[in-house]
N, C-alpha and C. Protein backbone atom coordinates (compact mmCIF):
# COMPACT_ATOMS: atom_id res chain seq x y z
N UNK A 1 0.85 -1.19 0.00
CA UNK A 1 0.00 0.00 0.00
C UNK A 1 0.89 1.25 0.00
N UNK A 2 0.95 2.33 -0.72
CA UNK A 2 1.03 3.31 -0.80
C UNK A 2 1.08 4.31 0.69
N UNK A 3 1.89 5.06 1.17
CA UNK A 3 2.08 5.91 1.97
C UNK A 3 2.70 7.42 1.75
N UNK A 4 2.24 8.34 2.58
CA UNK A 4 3.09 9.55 2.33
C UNK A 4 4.60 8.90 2.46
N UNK A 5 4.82 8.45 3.75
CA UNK A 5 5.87 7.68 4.01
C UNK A 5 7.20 7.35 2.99
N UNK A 6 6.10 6.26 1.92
CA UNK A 6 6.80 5.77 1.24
C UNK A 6 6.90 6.74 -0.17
N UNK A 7 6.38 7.73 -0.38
CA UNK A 7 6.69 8.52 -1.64
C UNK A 7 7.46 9.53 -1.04
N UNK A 8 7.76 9.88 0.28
CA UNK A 8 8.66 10.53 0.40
C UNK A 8 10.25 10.03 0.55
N UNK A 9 10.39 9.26 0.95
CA UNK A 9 10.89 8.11 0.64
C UNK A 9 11.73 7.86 -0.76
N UNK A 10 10.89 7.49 -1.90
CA UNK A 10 11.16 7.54 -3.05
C UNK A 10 11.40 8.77 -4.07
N UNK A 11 10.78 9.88 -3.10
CA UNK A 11 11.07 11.28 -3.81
C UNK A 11 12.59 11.38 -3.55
N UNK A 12 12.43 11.95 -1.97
CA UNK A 12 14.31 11.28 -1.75
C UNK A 12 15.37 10.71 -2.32
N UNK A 13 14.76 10.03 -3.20
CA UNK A 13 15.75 8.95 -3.60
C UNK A 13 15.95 9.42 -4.87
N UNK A 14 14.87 9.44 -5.80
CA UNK A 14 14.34 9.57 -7.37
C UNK A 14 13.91 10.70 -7.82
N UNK A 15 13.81 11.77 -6.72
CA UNK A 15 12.98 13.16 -7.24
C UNK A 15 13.43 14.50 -7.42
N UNK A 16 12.56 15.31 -8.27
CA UNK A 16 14.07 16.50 -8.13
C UNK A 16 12.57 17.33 -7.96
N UNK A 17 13.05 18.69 -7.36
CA UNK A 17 12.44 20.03 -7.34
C UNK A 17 12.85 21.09 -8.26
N UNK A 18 12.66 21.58 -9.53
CA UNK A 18 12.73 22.77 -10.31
C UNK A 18 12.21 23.68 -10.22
N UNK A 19 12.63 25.32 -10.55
CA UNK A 19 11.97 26.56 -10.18
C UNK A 19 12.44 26.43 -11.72
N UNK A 20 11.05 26.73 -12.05
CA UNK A 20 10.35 27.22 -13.49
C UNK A 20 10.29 28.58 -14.00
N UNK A 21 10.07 29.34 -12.66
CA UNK A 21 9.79 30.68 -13.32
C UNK A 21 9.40 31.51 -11.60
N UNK A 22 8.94 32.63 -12.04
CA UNK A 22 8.50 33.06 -10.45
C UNK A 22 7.77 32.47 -10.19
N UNK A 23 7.94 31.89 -8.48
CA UNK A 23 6.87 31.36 -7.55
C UNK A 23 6.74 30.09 -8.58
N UNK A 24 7.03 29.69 -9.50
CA UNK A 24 6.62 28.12 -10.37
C UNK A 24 7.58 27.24 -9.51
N UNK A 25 6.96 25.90 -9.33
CA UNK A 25 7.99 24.95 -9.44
C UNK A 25 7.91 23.79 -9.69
N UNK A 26 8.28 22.99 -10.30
CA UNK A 26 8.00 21.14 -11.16
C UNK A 26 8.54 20.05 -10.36
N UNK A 27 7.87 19.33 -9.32
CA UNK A 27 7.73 18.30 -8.83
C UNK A 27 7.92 17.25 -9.89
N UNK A 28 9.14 16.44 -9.77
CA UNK A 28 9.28 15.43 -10.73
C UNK A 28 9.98 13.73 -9.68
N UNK A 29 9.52 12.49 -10.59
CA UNK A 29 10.05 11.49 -9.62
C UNK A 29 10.28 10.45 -10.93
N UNK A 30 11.38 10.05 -11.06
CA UNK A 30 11.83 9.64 -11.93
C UNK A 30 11.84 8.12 -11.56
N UNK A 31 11.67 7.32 -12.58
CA UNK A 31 11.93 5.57 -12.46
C UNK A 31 11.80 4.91 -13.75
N UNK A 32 12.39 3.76 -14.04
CA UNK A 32 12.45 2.99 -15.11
C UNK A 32 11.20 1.88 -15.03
N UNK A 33 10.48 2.02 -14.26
CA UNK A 33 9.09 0.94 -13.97
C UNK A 33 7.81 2.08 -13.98
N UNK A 34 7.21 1.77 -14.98
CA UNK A 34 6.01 2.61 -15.23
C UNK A 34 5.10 2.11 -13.98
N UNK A 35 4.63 1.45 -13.78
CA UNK A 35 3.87 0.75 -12.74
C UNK A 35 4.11 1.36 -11.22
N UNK A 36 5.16 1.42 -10.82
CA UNK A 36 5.35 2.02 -9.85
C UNK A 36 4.61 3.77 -9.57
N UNK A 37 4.85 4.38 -10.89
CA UNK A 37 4.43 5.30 -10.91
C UNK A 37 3.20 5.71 -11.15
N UNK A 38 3.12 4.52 -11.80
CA UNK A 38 1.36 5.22 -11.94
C UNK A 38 0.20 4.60 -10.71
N UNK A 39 1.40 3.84 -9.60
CA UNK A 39 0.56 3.68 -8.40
C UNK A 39 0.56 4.77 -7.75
N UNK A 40 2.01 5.78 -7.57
CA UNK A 40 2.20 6.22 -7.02
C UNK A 40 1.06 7.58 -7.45
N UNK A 41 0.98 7.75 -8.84
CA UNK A 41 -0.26 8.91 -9.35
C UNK A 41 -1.73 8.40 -9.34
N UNK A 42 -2.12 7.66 -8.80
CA UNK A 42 -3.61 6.68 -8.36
C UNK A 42 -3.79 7.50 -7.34
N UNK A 43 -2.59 7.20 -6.26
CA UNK A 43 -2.53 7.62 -4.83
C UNK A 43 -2.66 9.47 -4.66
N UNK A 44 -1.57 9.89 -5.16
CA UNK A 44 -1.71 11.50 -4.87
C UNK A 44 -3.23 11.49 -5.64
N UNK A 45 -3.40 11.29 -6.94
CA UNK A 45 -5.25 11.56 -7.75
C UNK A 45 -5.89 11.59 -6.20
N UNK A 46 -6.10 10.67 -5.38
CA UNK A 46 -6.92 10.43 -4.19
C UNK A 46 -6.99 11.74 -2.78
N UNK A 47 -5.46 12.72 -3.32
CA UNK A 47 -5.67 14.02 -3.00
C UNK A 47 -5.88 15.23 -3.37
N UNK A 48 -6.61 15.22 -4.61
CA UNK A 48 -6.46 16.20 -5.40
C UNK A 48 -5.43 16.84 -6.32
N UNK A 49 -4.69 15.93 -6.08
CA UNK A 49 -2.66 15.80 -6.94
C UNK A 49 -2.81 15.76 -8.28
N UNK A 50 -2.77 16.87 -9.05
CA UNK A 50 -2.97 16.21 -10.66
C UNK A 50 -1.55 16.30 -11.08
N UNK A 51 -1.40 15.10 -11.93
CA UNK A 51 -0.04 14.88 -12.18
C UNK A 51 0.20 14.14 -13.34
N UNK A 52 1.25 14.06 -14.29
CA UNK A 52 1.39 13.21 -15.45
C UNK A 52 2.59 12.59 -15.55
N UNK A 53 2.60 11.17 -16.24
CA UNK A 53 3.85 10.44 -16.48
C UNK A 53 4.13 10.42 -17.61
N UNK A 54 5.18 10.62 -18.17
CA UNK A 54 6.02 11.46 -19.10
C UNK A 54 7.22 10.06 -19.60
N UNK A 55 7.39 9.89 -20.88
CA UNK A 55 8.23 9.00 -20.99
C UNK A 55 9.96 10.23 -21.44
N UNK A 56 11.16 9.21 -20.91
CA UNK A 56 11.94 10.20 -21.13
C UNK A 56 13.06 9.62 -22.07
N UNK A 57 13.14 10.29 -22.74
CA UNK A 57 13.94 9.58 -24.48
C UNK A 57 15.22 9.33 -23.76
N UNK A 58 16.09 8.50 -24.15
CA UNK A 58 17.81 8.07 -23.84
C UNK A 58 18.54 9.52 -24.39
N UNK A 59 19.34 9.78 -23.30
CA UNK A 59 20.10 11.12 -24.37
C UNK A 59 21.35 10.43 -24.78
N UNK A 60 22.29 11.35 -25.64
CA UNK A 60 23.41 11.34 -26.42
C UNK A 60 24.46 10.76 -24.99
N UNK A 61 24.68 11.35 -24.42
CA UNK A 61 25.58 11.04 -23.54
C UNK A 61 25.07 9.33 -22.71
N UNK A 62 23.99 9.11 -22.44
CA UNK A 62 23.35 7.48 -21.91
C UNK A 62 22.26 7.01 -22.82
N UNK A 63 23.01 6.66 -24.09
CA UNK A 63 22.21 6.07 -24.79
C UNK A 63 21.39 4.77 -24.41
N UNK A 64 21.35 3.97 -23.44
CA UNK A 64 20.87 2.99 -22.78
C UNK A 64 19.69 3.53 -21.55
N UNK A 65 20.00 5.03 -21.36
CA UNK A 65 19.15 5.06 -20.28
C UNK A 65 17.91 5.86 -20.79
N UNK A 66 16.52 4.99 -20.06
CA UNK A 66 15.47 5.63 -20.45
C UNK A 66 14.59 5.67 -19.52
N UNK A 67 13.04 6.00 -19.18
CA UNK A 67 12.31 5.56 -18.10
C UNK A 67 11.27 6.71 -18.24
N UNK A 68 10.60 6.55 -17.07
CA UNK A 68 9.68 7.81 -17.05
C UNK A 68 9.80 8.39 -15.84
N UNK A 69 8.78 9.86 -15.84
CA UNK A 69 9.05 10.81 -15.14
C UNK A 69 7.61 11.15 -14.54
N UNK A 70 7.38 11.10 -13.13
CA UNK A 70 6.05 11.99 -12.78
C UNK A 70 5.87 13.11 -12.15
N UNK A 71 5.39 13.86 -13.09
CA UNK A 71 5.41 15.30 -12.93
C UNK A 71 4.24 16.28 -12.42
N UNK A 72 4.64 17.13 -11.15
CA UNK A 72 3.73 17.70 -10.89
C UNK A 72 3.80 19.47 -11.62
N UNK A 73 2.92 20.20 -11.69
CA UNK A 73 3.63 20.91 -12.33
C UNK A 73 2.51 22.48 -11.88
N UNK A 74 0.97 21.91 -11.78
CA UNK A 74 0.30 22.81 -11.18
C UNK A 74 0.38 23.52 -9.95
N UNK A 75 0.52 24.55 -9.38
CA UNK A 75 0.68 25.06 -7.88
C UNK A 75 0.10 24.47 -6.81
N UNK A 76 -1.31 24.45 -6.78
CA UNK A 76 -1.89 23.88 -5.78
C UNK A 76 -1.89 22.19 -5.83
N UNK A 77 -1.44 21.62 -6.84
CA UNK A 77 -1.04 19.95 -6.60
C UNK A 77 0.50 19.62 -6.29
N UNK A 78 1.36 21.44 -6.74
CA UNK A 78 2.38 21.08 -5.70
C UNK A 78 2.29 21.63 -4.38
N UNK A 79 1.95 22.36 -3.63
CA UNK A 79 1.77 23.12 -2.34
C UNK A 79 1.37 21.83 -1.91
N UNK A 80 -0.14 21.02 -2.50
CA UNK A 80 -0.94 19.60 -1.48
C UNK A 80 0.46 18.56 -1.26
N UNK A 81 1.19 18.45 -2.67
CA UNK A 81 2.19 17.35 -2.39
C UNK A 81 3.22 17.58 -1.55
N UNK A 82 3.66 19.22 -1.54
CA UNK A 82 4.72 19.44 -0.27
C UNK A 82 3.95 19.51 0.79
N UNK A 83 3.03 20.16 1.31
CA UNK A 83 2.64 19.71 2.47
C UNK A 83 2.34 18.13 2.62
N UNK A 84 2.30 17.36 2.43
CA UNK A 84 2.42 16.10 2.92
C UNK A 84 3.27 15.35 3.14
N UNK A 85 4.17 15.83 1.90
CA UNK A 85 5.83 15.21 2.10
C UNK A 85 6.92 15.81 3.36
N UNK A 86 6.45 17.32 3.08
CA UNK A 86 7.51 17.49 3.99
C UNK A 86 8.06 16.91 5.30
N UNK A 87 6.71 16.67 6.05
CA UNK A 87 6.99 16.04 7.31
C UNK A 87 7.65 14.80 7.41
N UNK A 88 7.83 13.84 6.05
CA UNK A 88 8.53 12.88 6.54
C UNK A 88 9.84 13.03 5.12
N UNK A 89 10.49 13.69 4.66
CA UNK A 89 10.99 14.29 3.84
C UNK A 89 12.68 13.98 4.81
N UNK A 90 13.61 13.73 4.15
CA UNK A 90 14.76 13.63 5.02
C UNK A 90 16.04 14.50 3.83
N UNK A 91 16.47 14.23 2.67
CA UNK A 91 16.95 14.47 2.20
C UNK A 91 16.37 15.65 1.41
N UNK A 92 15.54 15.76 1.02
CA UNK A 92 14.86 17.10 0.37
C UNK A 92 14.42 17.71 1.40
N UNK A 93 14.19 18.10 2.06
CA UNK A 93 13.24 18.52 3.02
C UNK A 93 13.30 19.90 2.90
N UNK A 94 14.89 20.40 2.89
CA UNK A 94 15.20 21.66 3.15
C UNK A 94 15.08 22.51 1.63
N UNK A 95 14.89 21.91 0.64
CA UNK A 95 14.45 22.38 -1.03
C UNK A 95 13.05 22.46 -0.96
N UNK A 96 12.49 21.30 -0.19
CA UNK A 96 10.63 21.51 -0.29
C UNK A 96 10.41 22.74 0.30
N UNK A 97 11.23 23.25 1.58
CA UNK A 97 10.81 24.18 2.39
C UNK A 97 10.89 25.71 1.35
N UNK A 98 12.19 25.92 1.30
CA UNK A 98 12.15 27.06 0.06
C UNK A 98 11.27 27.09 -0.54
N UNK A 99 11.13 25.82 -1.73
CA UNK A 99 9.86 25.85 -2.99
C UNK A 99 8.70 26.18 -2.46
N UNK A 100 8.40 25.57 -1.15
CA UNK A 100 6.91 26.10 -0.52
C UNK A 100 6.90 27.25 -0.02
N UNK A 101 7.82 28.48 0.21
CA UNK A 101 7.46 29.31 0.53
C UNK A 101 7.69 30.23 -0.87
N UNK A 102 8.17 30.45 -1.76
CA UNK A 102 8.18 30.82 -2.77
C UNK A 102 7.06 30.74 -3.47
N UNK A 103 6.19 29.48 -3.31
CA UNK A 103 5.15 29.23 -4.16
C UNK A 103 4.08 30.19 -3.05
N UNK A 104 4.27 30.07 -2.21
CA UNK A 104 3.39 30.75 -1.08
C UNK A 104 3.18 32.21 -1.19
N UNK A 105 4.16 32.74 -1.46
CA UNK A 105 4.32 34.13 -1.71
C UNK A 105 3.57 34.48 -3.40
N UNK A 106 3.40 33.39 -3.58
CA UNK A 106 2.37 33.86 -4.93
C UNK A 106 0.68 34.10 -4.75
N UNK A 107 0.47 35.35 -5.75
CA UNK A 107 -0.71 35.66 -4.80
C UNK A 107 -2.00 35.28 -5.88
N UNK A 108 -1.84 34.23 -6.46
CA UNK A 108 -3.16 33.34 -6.97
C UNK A 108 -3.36 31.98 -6.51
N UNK A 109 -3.19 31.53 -5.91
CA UNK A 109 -3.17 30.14 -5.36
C UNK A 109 -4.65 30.68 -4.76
N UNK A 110 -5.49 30.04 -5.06
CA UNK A 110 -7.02 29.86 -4.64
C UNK A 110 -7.54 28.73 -3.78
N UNK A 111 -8.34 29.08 -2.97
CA UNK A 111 -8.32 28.77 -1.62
C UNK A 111 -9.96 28.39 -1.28
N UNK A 112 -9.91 27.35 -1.04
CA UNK A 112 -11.64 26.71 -0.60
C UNK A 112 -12.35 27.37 0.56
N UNK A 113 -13.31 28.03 0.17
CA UNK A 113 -14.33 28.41 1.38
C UNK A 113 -16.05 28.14 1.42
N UNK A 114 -16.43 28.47 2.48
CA UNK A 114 -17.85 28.19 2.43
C UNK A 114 -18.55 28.93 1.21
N UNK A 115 -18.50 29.37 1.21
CA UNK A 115 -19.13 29.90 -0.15
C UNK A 115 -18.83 29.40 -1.24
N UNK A 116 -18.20 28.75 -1.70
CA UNK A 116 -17.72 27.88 -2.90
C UNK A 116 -18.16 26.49 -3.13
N UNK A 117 -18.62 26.01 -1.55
CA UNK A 117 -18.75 24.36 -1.30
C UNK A 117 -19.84 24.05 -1.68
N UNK A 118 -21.15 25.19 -2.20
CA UNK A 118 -22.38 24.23 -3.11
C UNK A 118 -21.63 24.06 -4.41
N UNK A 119 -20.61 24.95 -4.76
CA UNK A 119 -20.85 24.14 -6.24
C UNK A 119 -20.36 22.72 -6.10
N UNK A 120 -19.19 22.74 -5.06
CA UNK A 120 -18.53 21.45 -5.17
C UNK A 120 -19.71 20.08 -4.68
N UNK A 121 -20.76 20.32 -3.77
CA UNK A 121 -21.60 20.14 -3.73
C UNK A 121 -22.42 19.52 -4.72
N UNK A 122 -22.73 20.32 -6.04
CA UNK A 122 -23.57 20.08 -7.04
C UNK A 122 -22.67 19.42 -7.68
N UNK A 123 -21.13 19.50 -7.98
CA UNK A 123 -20.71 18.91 -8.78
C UNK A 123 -20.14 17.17 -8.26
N UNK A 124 -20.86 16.97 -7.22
CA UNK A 124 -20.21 15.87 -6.43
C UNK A 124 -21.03 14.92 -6.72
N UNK A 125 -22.73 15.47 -6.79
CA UNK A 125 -23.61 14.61 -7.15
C UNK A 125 -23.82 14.68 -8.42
N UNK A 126 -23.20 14.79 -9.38
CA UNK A 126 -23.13 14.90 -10.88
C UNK A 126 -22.07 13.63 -10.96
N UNK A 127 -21.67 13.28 -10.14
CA UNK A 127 -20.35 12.08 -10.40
C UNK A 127 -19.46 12.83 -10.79
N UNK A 128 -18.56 14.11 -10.70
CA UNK A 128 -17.46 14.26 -11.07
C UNK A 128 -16.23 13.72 -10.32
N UNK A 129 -15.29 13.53 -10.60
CA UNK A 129 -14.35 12.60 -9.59
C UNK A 129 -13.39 14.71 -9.23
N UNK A 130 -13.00 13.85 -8.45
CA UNK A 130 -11.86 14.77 -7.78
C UNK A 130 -10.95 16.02 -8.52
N UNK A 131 -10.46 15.27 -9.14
CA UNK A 131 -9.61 16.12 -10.32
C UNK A 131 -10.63 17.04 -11.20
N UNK A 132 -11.61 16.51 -11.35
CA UNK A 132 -12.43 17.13 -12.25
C UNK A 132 -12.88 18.67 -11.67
N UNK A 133 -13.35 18.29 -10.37
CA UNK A 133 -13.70 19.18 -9.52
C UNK A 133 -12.59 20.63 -8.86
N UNK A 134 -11.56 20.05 -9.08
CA UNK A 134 -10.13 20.89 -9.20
C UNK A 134 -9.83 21.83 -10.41
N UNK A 135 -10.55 21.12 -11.50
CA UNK A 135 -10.05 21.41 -12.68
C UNK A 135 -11.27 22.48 -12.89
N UNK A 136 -12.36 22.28 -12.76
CA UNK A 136 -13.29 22.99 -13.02
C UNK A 136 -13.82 24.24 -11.92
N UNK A 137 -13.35 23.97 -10.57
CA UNK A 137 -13.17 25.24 -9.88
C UNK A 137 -11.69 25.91 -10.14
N UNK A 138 -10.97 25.51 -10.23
CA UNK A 138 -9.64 26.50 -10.18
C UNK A 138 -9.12 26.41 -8.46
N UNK A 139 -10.05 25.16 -7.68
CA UNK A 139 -9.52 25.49 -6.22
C UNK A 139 -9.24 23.78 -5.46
N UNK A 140 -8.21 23.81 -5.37
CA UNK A 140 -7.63 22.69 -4.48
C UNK A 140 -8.50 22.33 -3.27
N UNK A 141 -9.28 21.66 -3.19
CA UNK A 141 -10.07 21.26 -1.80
C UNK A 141 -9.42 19.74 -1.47
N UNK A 142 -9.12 19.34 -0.03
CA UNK A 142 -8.11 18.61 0.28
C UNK A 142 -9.33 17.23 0.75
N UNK A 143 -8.10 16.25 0.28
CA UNK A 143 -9.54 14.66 0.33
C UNK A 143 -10.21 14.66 1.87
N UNK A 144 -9.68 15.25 2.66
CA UNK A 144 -10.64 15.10 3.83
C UNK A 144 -11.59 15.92 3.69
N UNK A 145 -11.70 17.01 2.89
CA UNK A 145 -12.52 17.64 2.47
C UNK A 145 -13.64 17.15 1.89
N UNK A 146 -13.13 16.55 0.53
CA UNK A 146 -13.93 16.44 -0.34
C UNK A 146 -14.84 14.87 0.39
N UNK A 147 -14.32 13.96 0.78
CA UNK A 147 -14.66 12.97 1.13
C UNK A 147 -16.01 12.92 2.41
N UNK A 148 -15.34 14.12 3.43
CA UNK A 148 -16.60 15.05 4.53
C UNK A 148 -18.08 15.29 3.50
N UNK A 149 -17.46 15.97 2.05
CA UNK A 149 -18.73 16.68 1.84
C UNK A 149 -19.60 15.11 1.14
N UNK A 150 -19.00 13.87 0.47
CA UNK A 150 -19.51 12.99 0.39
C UNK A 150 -20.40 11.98 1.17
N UNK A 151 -19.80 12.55 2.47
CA UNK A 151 -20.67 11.76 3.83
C UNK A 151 -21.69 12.39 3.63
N UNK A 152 -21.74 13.82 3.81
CA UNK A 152 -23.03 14.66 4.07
C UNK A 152 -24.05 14.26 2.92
N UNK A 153 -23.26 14.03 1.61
CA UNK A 153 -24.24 14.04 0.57
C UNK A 153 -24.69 12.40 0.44
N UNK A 154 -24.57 11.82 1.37
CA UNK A 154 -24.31 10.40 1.21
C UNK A 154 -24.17 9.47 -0.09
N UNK A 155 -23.16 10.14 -0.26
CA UNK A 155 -22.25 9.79 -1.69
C UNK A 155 -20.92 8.88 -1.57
N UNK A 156 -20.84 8.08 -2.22
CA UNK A 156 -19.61 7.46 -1.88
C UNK A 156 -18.12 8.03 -2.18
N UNK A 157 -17.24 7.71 -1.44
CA UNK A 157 -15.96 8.65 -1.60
C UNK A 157 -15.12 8.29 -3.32
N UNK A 158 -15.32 9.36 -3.74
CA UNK A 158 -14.71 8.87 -5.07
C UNK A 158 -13.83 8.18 -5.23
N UNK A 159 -12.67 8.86 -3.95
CA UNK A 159 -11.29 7.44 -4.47
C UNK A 159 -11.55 6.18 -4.15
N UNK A 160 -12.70 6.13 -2.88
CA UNK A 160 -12.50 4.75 -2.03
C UNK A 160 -13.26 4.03 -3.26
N UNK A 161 -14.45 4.31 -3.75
CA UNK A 161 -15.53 3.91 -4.86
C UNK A 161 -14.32 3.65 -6.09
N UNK A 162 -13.80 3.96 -6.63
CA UNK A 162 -12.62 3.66 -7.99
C UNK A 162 -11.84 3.27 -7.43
N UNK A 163 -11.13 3.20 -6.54
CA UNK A 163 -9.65 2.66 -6.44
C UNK A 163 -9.72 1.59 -5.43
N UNK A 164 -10.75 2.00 -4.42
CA UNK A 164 -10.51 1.00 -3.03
C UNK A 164 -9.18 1.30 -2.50
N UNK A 165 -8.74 2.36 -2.48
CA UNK A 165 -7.17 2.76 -1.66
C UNK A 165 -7.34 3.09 -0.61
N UNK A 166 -8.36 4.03 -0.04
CA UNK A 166 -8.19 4.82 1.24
C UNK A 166 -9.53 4.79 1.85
N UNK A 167 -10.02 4.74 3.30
CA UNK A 167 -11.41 4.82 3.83
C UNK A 167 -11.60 5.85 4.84
């Protein structure tokens, strides 16, 4: 099973942090086993994490080496992924901290409030899954969130309903 634990863990090991531009920055985790990664993007999906795996061509210099890459690249699916990592973060820890306050100091990162939660509301009982609901507000609402407003609506939790990962 999947843990913050263990993707921090493997970020550690396999992952790099890039500054893109102001306040930008590209969450990436590199491996030669697609599978791994696309457990590992099942799992963040289940927090609102939108993310893509990227195949990465052999260059001139390691013509033998190839694999893929999972990339975060939106603000608020990196802010959700550093806050979760950081706390168990050993070797990056002190790069997540920078990138998160840099990204912090940016002043569009949009932010869930009561007033926003019928739409998510209406769009919950429409069956939209998670991401969708991210994608179509422009606002990161966090799975304890979204999963709360599923109790109320007595709706089943999208990730637990598709994936069976988390309860």
């Amino acid at each position: 099973m999947i843990t913050w634990e263990y993707i921090a863990g493997f970020f550690d090991g396999e992952g790099s942090i890039t500054h893109q531009r102001e306040h930008n920055w590209r969450i990436s985790i590199t491996n030669n086993h697609y599978g791994v990664l696309q457990d590992i993007q099942d799992f963040l999906e289940c927090f609102g994490i939108v993310s893509a795996i990227v195949y990465k061509q052999p260059s001139k210099a390691y013509p033998d080496s190839h694999g893929y890459a999972l990339r975060l690249g939106a603000k608020q699916s990196v802010l959700t992924f550093m806050h979760y990592i950081i706390p168990h973060s050993i070797v990056k820890k002190e790069d997540l901290l920078i990138a998160r306050a840099s990204v912090l100091q940016s002043r569009d990162v949009k932010r869930p409030t009561e007033e926003n939660y019928e739409e998510v509301r209406r769009l919950l009982t429409e069956g939209y899954s998670y991401n969708e609901i991210w994608d179509i507000t422009g606002i990161h609402y966090s799975f304890g969130t979204l999963t709360k407003l599923c109790e109320e609506l007595e709706l089943p939790s999208r990730c637990t309903a598709r994936r069976g990962m988390l309860k």
